[in-house]
N, C-alpha and C. Protein backbone atom coordinates (compact mmCIF):
# COMPACT_ATOMS: atom_id res chain seq x y z
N UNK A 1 0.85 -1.18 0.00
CA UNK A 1 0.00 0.00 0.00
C UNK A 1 0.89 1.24 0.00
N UNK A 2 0.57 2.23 -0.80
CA UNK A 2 1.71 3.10 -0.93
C UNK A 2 1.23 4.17 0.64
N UNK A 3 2.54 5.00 0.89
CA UNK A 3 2.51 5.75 1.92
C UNK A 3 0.87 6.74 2.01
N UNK A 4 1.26 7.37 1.26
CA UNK A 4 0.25 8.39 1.61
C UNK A 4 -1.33 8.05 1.74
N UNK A 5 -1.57 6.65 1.01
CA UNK A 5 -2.72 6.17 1.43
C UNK A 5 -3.24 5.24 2.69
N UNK A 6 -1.65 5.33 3.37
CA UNK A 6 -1.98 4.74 5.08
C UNK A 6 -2.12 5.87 5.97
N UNK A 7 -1.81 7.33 5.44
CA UNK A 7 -1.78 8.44 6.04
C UNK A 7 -2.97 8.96 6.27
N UNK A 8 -3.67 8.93 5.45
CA UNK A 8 -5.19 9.38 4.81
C UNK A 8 -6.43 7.80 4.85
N UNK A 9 -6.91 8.00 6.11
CA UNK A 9 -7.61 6.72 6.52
C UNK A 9 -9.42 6.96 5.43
N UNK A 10 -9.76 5.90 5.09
CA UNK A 10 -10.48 5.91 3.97
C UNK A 10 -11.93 6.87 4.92
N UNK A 11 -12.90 6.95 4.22
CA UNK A 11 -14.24 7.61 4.81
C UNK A 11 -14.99 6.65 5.73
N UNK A 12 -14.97 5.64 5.88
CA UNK A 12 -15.42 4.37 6.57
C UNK A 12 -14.48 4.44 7.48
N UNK A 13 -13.54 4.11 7.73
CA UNK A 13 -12.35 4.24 9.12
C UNK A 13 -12.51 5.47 9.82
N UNK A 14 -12.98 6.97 9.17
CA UNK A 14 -13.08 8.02 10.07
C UNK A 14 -14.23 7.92 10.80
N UNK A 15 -15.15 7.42 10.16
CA UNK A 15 -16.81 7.40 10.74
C UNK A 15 -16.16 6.08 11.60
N UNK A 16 -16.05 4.82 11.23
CA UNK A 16 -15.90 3.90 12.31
C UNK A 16 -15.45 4.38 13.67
N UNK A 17 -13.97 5.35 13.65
CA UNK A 17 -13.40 5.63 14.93
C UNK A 17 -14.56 6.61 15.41
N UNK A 18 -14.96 7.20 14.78
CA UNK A 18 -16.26 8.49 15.11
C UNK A 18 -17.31 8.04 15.96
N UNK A 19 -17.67 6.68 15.08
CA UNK A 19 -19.02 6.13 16.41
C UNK A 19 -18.57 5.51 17.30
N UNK A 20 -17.25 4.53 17.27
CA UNK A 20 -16.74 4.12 18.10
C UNK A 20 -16.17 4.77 19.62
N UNK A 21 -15.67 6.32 19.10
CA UNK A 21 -15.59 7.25 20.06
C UNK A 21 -16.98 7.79 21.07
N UNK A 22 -17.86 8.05 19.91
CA UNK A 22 -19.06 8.45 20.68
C UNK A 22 -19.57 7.10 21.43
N UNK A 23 -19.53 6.17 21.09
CA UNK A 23 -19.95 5.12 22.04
C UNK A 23 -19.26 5.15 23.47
N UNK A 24 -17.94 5.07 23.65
CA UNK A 24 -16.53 5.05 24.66
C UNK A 24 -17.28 6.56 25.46
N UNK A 25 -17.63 7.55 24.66
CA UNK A 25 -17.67 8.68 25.45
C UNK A 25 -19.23 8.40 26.34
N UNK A 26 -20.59 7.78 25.65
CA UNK A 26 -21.59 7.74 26.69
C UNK A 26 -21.20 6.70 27.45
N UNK A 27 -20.79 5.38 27.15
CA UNK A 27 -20.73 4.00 28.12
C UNK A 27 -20.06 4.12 28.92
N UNK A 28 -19.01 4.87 28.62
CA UNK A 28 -17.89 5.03 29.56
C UNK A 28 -17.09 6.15 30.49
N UNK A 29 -18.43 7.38 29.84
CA UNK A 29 -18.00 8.57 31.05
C UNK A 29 -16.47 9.13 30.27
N UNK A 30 -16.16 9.48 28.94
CA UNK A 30 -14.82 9.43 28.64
C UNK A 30 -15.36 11.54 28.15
N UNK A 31 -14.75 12.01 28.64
CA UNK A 31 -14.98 13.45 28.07
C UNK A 31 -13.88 13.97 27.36
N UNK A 32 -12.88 13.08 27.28
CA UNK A 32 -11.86 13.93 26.51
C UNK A 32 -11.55 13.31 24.89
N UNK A 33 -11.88 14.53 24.23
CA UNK A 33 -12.61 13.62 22.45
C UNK A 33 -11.21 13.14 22.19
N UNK A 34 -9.98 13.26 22.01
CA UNK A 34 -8.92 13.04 21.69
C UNK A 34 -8.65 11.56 22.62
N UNK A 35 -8.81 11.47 23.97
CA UNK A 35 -8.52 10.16 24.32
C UNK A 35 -9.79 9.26 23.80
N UNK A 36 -10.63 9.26 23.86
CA UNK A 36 -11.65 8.53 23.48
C UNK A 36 -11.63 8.02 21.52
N UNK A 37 -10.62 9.09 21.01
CA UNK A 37 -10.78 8.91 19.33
C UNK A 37 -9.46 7.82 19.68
N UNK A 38 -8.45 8.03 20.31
CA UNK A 38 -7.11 7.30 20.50
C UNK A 38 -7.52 5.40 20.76
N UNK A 39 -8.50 5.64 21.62
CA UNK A 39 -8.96 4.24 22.60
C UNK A 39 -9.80 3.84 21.61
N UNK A 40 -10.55 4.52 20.78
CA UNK A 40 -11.60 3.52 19.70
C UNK A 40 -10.76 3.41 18.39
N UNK A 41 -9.68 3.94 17.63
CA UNK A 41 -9.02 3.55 17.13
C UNK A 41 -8.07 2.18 17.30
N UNK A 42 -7.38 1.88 19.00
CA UNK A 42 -7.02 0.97 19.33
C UNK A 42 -8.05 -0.38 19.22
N UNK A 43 -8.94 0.18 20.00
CA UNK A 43 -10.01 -0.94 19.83
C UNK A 43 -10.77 -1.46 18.22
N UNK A 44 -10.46 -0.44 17.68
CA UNK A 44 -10.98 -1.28 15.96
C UNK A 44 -9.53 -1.70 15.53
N UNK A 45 -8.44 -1.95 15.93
CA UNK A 45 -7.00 -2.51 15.88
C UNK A 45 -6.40 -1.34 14.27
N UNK A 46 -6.92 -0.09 13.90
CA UNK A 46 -6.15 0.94 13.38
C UNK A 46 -4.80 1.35 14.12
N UNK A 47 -3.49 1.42 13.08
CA UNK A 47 -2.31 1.89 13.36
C UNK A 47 -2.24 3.26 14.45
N UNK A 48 -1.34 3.35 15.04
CA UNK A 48 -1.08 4.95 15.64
C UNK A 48 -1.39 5.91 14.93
N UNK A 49 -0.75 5.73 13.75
CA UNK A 49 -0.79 7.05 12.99
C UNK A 49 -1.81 7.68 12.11
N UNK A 50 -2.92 6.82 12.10
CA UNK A 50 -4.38 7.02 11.86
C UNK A 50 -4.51 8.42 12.08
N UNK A 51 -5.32 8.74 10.86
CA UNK A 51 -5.75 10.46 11.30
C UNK A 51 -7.26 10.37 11.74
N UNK A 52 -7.30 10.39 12.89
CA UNK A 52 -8.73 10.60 13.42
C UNK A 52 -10.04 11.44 13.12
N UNK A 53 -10.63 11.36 12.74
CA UNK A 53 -11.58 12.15 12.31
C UNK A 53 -11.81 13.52 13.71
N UNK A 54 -12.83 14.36 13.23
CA UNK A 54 -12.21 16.03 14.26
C UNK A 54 -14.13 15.78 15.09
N UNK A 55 -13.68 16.53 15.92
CA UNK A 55 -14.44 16.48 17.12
C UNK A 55 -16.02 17.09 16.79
N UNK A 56 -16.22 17.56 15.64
CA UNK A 56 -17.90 17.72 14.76
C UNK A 56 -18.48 16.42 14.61
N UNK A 57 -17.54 15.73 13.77
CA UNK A 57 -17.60 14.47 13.30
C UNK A 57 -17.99 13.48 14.69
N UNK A 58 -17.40 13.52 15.37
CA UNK A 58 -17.59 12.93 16.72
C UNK A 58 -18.87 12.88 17.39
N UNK A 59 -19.23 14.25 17.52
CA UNK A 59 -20.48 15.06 18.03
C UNK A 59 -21.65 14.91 17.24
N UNK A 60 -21.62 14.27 16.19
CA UNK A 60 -22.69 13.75 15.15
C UNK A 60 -22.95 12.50 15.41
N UNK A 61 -21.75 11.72 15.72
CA UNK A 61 -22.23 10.22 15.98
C UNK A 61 -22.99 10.15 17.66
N UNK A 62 -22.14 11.38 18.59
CA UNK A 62 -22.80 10.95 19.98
C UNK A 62 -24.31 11.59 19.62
N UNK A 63 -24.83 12.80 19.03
CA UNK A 63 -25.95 12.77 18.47
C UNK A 63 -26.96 11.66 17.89
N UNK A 64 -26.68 11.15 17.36
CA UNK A 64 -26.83 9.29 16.44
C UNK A 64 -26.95 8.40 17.41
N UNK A 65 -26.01 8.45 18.46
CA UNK A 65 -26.20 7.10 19.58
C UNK A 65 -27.13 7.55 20.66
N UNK A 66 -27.19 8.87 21.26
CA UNK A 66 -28.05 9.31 22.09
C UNK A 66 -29.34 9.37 21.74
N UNK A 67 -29.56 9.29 20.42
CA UNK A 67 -31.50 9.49 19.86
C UNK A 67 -31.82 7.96 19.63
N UNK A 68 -30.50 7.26 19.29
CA UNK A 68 -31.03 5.79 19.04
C UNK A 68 -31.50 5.10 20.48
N UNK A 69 -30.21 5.44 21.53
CA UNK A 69 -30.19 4.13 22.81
C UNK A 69 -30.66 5.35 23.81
N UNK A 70 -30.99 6.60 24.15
CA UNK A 70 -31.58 7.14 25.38
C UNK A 70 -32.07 8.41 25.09
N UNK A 71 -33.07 8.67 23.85
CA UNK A 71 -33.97 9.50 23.08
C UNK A 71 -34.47 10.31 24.72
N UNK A 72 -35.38 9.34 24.79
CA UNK A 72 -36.47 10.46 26.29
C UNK A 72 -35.45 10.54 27.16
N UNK A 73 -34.74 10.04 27.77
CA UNK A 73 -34.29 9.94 29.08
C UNK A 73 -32.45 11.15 28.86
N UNK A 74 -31.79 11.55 27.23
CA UNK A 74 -30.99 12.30 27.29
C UNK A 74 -31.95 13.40 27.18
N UNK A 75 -33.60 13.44 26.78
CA UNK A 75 -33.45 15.05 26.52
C UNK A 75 -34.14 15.39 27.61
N UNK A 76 -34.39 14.85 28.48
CA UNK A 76 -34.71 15.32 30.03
C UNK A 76 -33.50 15.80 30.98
N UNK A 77 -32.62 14.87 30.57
CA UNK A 77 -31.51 15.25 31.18
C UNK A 77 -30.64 16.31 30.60
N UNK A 78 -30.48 16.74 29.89
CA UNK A 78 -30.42 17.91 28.49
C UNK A 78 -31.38 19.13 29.26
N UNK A 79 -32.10 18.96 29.05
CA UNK A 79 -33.26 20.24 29.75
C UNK A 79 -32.97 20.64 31.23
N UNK A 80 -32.70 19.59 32.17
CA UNK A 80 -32.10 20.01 33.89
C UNK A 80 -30.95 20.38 33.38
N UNK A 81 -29.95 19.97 32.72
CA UNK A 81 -28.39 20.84 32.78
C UNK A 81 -28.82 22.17 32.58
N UNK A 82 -29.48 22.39 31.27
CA UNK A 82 -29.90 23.54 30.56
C UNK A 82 -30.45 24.71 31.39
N UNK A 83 -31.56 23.85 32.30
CA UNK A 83 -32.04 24.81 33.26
C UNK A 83 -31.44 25.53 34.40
N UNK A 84 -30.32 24.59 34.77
CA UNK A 84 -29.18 24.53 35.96
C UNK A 84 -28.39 25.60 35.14
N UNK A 85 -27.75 25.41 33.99
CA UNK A 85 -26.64 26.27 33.21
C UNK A 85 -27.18 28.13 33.44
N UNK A 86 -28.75 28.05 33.21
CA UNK A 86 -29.64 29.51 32.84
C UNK A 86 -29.94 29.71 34.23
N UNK A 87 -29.80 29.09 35.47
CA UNK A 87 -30.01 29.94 36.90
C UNK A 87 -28.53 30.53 37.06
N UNK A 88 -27.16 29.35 36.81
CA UNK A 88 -26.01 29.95 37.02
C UNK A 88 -25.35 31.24 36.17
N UNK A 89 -26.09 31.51 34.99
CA UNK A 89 -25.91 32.69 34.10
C UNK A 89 -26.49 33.49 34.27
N UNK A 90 -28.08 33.48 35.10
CA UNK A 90 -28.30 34.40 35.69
C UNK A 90 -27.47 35.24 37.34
N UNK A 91 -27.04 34.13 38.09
CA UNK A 91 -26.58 34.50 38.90
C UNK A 91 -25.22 35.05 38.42
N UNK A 92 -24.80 34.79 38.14
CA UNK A 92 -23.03 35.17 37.83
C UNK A 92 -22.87 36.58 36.77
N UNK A 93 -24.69 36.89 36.70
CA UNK A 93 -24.85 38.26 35.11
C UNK A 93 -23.57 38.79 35.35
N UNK A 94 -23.09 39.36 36.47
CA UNK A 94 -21.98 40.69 36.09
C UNK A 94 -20.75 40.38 35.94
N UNK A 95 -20.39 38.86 35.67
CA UNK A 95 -19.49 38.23 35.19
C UNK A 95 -19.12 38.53 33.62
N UNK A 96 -20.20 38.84 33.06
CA UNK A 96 -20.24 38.41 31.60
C UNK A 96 -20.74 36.82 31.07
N UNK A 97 -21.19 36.08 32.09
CA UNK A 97 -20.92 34.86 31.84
C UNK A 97 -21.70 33.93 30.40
N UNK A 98 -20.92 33.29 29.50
CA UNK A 98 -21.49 32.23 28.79
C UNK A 98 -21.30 30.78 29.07
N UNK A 99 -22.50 30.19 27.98
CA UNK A 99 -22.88 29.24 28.69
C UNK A 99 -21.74 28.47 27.29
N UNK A 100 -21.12 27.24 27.13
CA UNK A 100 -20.27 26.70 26.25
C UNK A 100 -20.45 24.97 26.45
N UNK A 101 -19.73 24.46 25.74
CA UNK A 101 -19.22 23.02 25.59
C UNK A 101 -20.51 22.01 24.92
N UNK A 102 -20.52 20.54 25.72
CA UNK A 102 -21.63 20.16 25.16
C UNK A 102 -22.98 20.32 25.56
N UNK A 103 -23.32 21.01 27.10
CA UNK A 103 -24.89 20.91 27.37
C UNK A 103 -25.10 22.45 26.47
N UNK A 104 -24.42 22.82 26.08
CA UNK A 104 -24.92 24.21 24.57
C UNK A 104 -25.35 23.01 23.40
N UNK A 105 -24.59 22.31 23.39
CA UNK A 105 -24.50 21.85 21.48
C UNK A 105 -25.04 20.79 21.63
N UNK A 106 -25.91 20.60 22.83
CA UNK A 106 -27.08 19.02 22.67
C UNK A 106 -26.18 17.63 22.81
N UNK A 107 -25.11 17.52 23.35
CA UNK A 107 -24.32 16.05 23.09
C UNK A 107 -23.96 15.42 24.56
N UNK A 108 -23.85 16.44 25.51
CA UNK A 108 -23.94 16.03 27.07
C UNK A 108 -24.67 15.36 27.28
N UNK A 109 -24.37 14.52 28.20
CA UNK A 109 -24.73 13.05 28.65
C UNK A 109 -24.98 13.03 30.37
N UNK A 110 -24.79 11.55 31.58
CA UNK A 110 -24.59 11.95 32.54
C UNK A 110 -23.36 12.27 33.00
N UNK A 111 -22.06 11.84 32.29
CA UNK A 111 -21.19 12.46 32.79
C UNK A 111 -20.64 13.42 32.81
N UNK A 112 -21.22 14.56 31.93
CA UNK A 112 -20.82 15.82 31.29
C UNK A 112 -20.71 16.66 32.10
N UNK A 113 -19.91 18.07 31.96
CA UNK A 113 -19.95 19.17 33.01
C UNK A 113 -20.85 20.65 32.28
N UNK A 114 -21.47 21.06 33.06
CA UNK A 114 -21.64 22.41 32.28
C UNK A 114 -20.73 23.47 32.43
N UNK A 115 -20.29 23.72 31.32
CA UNK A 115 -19.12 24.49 31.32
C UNK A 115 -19.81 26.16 31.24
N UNK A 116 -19.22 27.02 31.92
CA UNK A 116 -19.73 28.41 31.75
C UNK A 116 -18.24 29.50 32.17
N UNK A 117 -18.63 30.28 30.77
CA UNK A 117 -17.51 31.55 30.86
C UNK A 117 -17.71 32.56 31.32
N UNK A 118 -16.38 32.50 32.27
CA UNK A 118 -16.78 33.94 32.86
C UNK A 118 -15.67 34.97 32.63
N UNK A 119 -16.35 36.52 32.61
CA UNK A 119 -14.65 37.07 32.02
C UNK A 119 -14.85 38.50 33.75
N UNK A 120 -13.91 38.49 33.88
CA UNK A 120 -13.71 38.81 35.55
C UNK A 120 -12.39 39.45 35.00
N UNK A 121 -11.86 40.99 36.17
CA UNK A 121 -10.82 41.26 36.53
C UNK A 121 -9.76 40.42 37.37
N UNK A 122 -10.77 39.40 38.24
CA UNK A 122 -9.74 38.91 38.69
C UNK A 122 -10.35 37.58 39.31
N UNK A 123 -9.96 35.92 39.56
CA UNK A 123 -10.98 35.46 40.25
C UNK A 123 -11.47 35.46 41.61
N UNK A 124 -10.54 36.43 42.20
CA UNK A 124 -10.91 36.73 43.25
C UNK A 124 -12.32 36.91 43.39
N UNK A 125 -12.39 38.18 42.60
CA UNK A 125 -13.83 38.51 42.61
C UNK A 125 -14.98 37.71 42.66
N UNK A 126 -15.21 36.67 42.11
CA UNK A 126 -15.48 35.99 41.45
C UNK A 126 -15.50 34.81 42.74
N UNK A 127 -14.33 34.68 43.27
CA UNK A 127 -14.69 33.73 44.96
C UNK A 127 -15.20 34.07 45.50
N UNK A 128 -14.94 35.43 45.63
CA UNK A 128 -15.57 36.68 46.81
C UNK A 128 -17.08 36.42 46.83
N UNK A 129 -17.53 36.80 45.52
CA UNK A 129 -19.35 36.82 45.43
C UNK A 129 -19.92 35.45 45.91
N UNK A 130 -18.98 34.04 45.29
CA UNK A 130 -19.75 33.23 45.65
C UNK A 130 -19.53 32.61 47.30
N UNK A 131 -18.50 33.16 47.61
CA UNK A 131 -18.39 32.85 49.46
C UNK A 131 -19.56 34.15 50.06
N UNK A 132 -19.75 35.28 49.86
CA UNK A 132 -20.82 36.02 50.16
C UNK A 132 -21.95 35.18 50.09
N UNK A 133 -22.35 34.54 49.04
CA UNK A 133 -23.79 33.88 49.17
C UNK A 133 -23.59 32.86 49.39
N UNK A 134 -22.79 32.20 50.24
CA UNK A 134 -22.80 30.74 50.83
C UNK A 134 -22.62 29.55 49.95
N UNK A 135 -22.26 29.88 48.30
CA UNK A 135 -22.15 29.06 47.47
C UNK A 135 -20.43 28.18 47.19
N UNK A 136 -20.64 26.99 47.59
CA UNK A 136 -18.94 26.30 48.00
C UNK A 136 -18.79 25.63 46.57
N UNK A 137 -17.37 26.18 46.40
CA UNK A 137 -16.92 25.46 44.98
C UNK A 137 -15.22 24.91 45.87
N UNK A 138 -15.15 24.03 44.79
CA UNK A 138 -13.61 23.69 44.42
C UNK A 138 -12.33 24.44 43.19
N UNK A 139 -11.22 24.18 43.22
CA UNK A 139 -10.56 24.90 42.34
C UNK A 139 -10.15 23.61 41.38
N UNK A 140 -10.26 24.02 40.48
CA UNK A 140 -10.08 22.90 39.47
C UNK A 140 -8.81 23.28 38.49
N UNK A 141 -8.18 22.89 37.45
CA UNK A 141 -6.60 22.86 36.92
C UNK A 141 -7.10 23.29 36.05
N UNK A 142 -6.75 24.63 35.17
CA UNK A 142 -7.48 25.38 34.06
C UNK A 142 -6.58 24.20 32.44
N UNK A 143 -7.38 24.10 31.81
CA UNK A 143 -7.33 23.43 30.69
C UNK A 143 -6.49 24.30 29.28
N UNK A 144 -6.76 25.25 29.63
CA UNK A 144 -6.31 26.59 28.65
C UNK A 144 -5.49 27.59 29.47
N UNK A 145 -4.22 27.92 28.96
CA UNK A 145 -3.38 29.13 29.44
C UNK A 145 -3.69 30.54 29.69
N UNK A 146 -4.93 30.63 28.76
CA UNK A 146 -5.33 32.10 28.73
C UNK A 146 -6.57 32.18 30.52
N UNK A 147 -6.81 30.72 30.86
CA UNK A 147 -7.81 30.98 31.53
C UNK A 147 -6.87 31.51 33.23
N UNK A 148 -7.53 32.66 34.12
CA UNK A 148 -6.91 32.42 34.86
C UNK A 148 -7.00 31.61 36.23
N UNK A 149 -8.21 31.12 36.04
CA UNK A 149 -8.74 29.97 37.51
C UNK A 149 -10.00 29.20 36.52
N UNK A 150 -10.35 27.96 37.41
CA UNK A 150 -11.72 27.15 37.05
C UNK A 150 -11.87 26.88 38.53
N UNK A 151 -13.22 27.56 38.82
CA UNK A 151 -13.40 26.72 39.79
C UNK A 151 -15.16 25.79 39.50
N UNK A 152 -15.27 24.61 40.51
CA UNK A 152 -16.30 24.09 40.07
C UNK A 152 -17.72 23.94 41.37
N UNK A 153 -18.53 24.31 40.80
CA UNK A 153 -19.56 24.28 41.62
C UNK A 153 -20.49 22.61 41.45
N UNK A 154 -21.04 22.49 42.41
CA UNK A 154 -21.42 20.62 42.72
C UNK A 154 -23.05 21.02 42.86
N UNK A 155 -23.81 20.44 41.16
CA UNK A 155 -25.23 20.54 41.54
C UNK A 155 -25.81 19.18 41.72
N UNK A 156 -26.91 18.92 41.81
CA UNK A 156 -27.74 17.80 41.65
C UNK A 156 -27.79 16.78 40.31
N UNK A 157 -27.75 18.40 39.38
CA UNK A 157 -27.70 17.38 38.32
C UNK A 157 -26.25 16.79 37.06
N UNK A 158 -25.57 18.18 37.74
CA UNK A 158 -24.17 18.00 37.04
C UNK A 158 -22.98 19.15 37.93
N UNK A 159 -21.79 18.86 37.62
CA UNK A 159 -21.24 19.90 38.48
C UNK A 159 -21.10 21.44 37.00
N UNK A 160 -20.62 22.26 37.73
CA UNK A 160 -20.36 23.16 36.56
C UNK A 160 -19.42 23.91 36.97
N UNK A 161 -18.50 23.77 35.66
CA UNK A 161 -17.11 24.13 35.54
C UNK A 161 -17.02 26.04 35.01
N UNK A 162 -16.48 26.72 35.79
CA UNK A 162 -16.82 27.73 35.83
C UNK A 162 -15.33 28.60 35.24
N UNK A 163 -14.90 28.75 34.13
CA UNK A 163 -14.18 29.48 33.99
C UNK A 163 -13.76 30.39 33.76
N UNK A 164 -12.25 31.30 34.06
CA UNK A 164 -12.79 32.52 34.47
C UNK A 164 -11.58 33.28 33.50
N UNK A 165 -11.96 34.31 32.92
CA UNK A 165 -11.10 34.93 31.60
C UNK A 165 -10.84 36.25 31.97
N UNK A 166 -9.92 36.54 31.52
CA UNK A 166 -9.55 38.21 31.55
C UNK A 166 -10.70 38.44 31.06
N UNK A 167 -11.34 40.19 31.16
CA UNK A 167 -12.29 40.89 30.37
C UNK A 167 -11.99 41.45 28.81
N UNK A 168 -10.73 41.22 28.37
CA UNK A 168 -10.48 41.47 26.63
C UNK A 168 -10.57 40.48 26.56
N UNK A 169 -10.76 39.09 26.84
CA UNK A 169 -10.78 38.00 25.85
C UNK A 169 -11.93 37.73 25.40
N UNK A 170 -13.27 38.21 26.14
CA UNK A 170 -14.67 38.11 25.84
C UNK A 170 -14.89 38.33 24.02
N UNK A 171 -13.78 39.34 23.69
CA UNK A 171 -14.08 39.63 22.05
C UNK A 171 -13.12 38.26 21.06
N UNK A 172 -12.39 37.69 21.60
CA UNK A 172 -11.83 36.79 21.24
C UNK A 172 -12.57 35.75 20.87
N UNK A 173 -12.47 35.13 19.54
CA UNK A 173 -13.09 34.07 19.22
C UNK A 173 -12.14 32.67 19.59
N UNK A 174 -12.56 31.83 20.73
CA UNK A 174 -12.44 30.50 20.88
C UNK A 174 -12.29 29.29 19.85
N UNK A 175 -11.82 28.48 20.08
CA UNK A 175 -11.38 27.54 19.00
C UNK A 175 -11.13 26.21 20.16
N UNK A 176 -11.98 25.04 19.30
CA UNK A 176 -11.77 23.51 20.04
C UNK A 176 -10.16 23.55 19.22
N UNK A 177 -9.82 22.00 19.53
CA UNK A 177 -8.77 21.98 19.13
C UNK A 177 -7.67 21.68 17.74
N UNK A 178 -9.66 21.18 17.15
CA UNK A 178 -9.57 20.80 15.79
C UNK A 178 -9.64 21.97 14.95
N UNK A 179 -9.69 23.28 15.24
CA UNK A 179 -9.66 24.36 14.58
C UNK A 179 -10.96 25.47 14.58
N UNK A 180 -12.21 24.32 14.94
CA UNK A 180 -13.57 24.73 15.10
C UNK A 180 -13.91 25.60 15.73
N UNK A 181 -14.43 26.69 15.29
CA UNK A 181 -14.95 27.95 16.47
C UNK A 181 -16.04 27.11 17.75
N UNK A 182 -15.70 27.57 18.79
CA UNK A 182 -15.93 27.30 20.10
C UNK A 182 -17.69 28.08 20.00
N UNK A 183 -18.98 27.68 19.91
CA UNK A 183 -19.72 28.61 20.48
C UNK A 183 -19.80 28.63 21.58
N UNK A 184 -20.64 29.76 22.14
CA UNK A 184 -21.12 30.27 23.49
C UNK A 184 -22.16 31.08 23.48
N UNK A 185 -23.01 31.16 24.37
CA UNK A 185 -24.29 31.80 24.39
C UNK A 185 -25.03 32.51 26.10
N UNK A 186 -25.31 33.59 25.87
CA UNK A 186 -25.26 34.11 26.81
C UNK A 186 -26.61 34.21 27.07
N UNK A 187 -27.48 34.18 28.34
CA UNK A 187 -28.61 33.65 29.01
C UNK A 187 -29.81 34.05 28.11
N UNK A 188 -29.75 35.17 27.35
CA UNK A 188 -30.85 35.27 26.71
C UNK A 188 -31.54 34.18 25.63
N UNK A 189 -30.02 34.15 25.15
CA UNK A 189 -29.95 32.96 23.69
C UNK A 189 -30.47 31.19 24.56
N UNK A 190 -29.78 31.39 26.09
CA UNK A 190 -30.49 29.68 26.78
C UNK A 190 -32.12 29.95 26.72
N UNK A 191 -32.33 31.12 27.48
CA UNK A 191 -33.77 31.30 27.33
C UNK A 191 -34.86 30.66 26.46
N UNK A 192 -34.14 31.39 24.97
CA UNK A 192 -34.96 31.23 23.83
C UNK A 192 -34.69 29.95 23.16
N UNK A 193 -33.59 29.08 23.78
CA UNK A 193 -33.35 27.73 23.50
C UNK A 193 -34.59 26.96 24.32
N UNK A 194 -34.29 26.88 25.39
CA UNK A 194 -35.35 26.47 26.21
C UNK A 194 -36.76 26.13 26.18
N UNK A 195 -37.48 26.98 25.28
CA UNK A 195 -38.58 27.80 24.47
C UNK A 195 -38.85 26.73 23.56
N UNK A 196 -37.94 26.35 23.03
CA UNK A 196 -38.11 25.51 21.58
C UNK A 196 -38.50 24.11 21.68
């Protein structure tokens, strides 16, 4: 087989590792798309150097497996994150805060976090308000360099990962890691999601 066609995995091998990933990510609680594309590549016995299909592609198949194997029971659980995400965006308004990751883009599951941005002078601030109202978080290991704290708050129905940005980065457009613009949506836009 010549080189460049072991480089370039056919359209069937990207979708295979694709559902195979989205499977690993609901059965198995796996949130990180890159280890989960690595572990379902191993498991369909594809080389290392496999080019994995990108994290859209991914998010289509956990779409595909979630309507096939837990239709009623993800979009209930979809709707409490959702609702949980739009009290914490209300509370945190003078944060700037958006709401991001997968309980935005419909693919969160039970192990998922709701992720929400916050852009703050400092996170102090930002501890400060929530030790004022009696609300106890943990500090969590920021994932991104630009961020300058995560801390995480512990709900009923998911925890939520709260991260916290300088105030110029708010105009900055985000990017997953596959190149994809990052959305985010700020409480009005959950609102009118909600609605639908």
């Amino acid at each position: 087989m010549p080189r460049h066609d072991r480089q370039h995995p056919s359209t069937s091998a990207r979708a295979s590792i694709a559902a195979a990933a989205a499977r690993l990510m609901v059965e198995d609680g796996i949130t990180d798309y890159h280890h989960a594309k690595r572990k379902a590549a191993r498991q369909l016995g594809l080389p290392e150097h496999t080019t994995y299909p990108d994290n859209a592609e991914v998010d289509v198949e956990l779409r595909a497996y979630r309507s096939l194997f837990q239709d009623e029971g993800h979009t209930e659980l979809l709707l409490a994150q959702r609702q949980v995400a739009l009290h914490i965006l209300e509370l945190l308004e003078a944060f700037r805060p958006y709401l991001t990751g997968s309980v935005l883009d419909g693919t969160a599951g039970e192990y998922s976090t709701i992720d929400i941005l916050l852009f703050a002078d400092s996170a102090k601030e930002v501890e400060i308000f929530l030790l004022n109202r009696n609300i106890d978080f943990e500090h969590a290991e920021a994932r991104n360099d630009r961020a300058e704290a995560v801390l995480v708050l512990e709900t009923e129905v998911a925890d939520v990962n709260l991260v916290i940005l300088p105030p110029q980065m708010e105009r900055v457009t985000m990017k997953h890691r596959d190149g994809h613009p990052r959305e985010r949506i700020r409480a009005e836009a959950l609102r009118a999601l909600l609605l639908e």
